[in-house]
N, C-alpha and C. Protein backbone atom coordinates (compact mmCIF):
# COMPACT_ATOMS: atom_id res chain seq x y z
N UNK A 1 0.84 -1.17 0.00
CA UNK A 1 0.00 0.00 0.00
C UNK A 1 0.90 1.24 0.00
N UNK A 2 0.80 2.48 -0.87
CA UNK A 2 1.32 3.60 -0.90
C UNK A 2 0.55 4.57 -0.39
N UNK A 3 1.71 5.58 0.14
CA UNK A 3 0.76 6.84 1.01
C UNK A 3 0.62 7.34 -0.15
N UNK A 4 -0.33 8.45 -0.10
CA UNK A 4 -1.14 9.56 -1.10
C UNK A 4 -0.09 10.82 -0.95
N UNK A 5 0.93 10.85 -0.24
CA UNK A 5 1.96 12.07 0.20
C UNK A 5 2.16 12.76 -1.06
N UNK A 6 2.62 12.64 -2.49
CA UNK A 6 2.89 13.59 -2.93
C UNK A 6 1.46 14.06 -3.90
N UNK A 7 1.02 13.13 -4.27
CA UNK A 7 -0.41 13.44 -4.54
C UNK A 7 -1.81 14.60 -4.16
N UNK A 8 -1.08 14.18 -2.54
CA UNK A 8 -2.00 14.95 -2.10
C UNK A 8 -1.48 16.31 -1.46
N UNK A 9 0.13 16.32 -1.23
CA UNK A 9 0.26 17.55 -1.51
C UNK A 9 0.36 18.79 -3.06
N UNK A 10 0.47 17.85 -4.03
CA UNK A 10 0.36 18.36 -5.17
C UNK A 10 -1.12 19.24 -5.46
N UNK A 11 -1.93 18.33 -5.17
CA UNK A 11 -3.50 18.60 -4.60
C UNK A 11 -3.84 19.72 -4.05
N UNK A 12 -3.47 20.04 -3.12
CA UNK A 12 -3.57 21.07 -2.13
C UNK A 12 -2.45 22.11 -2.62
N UNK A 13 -1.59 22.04 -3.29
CA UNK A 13 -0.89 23.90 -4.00
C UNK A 13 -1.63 24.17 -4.69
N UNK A 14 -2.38 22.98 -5.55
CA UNK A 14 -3.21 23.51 -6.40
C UNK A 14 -4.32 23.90 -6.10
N UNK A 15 -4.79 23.97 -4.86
CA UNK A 15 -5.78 24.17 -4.34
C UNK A 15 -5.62 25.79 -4.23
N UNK A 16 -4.18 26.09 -3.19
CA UNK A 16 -4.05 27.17 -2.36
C UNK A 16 -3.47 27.90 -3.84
N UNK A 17 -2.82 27.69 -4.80
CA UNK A 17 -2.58 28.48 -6.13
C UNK A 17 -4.10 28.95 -6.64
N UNK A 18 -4.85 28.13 -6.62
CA UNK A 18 -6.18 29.08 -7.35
C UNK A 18 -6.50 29.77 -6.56
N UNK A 19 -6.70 29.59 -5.04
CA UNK A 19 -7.12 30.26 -4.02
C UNK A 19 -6.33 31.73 -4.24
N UNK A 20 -4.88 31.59 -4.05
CA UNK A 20 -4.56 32.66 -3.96
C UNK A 20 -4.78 33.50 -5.49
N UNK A 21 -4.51 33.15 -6.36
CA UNK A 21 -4.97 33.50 -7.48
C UNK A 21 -6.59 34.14 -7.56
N UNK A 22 -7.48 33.58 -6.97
CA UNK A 22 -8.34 34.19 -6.93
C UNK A 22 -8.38 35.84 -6.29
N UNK A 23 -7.66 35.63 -4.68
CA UNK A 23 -7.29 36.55 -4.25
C UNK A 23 -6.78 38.54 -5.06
N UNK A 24 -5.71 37.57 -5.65
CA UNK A 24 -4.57 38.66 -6.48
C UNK A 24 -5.94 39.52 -7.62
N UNK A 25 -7.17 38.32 -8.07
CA UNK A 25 -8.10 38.92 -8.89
C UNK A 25 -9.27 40.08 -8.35
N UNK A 26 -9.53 39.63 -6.87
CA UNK A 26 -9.87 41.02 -6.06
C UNK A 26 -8.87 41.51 -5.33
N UNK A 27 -7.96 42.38 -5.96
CA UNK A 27 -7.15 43.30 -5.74
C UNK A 27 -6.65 42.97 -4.63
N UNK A 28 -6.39 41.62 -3.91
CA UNK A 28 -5.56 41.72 -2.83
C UNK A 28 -3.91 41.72 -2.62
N UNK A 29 -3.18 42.63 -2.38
CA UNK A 29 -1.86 42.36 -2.02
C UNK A 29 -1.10 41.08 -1.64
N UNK A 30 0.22 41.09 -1.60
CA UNK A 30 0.81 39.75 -1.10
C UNK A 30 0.24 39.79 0.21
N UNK A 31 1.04 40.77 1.07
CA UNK A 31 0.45 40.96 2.71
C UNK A 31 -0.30 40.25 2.98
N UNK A 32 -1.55 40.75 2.54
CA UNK A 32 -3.10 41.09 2.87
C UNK A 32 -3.89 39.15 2.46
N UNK A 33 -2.74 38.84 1.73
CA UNK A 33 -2.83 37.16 1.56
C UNK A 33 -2.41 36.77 2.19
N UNK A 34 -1.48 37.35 2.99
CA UNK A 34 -0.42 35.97 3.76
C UNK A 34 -1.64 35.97 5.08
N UNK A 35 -1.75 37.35 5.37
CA UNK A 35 -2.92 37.25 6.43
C UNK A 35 -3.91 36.76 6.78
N UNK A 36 -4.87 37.05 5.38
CA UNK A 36 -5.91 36.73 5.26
C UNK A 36 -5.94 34.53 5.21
N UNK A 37 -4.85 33.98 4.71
CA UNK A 37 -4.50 32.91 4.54
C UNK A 37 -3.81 32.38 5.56
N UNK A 38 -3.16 33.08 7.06
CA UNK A 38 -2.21 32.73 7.60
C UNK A 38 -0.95 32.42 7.24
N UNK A 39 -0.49 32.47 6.21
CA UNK A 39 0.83 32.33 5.13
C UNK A 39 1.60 33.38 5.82
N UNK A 40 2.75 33.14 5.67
CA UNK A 40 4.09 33.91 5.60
C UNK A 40 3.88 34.53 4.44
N UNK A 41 4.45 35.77 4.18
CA UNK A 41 4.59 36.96 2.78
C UNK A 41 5.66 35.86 2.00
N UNK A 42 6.65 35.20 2.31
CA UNK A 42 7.21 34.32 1.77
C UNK A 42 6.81 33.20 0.67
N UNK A 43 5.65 32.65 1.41
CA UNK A 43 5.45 31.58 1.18
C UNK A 43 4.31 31.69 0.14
N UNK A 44 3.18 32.74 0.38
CA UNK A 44 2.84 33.48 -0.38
C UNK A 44 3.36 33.94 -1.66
N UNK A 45 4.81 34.83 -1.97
CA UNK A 45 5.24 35.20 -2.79
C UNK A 45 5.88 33.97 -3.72
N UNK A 46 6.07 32.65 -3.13
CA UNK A 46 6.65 32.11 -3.72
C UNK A 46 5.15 31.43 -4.60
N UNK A 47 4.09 31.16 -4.10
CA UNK A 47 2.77 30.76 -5.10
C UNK A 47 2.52 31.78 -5.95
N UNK A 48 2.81 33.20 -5.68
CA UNK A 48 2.32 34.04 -6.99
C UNK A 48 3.59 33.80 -8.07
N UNK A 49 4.58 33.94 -7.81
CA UNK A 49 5.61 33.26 -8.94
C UNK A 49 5.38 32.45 -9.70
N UNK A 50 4.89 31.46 -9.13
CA UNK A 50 4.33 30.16 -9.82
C UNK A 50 3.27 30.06 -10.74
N UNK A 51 2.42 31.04 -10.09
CA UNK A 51 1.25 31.34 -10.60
C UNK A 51 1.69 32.02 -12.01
N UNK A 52 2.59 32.91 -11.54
CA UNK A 52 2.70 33.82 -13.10
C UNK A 52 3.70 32.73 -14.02
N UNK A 53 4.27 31.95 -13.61
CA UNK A 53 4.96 30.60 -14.63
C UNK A 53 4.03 30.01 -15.11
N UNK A 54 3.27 29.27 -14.58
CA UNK A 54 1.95 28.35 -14.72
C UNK A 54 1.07 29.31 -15.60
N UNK A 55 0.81 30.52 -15.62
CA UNK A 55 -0.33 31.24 -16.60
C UNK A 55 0.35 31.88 -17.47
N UNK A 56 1.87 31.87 -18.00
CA UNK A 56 2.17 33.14 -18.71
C UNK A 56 2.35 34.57 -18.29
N UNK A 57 1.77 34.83 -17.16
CA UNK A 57 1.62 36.10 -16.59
C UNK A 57 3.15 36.58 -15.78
N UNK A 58 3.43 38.01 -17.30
CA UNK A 58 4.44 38.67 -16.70
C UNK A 58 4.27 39.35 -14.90
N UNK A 59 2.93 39.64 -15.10
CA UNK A 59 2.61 40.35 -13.84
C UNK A 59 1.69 40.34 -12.87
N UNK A 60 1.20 41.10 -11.77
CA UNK A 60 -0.50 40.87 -11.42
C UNK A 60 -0.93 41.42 -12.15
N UNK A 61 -1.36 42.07 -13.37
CA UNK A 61 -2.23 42.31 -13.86
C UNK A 61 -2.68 41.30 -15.00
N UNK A 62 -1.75 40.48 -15.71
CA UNK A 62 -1.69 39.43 -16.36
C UNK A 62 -2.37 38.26 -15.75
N UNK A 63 -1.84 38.34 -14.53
CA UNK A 63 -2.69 37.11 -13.85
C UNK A 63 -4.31 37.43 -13.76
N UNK A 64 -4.35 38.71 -13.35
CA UNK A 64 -5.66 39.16 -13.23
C UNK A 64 -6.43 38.76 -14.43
N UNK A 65 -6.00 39.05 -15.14
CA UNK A 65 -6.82 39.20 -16.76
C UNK A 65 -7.10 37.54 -17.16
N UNK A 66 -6.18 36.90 -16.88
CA UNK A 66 -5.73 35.53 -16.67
C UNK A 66 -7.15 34.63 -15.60
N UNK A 67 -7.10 35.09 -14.78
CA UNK A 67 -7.99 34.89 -13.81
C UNK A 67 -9.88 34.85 -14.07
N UNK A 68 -9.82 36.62 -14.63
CA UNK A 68 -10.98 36.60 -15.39
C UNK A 68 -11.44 35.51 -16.46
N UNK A 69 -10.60 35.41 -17.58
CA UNK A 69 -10.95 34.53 -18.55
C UNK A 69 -11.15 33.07 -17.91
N UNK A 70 -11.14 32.51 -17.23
CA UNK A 70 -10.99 31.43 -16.63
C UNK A 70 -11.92 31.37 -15.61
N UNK A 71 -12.76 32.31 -15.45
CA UNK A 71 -13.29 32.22 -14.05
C UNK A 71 -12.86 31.92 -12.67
N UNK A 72 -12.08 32.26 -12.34
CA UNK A 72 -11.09 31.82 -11.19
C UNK A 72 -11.76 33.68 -10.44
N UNK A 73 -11.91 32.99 -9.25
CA UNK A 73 -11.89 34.51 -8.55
C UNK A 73 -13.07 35.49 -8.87
């Protein structure tokens, strides 16, 4: 029998990546995520990175626009 370990953490960034992604789409700051999420600004900044790899998005506003088309947020 195998644990679900990377599965299910794979699962869950992808969870907290749309989440925060949704976030960044009502104008929320890194901060104001790490808070609102309990996240470190760190740990945080390191999912919007990702986010903008994963969508193409040079920027937050890319992601934003990104976000819209997709319904995310």
């Amino acid at each position: 029998m195998h644990s679900c370990g990377a599965s299910a953490r794979s699962g869950s960034t992808a969870a907290a990546a749309l989440e925060i992604l949704g976030l960044i789409a009502h104008g929320l700051t890194n901060p104001e995520i790490a808070r609102r999420l309990f996240l470190s600004g760190h740990t945080v900044k390191t999912h919007v990175n990702r986010i903008f790899a994963k969508t193409g998005s040079r920027d937050r506003a890319a992601a934003i626009g990104y976000a819209h088309r997709h319904d995310i947020g």
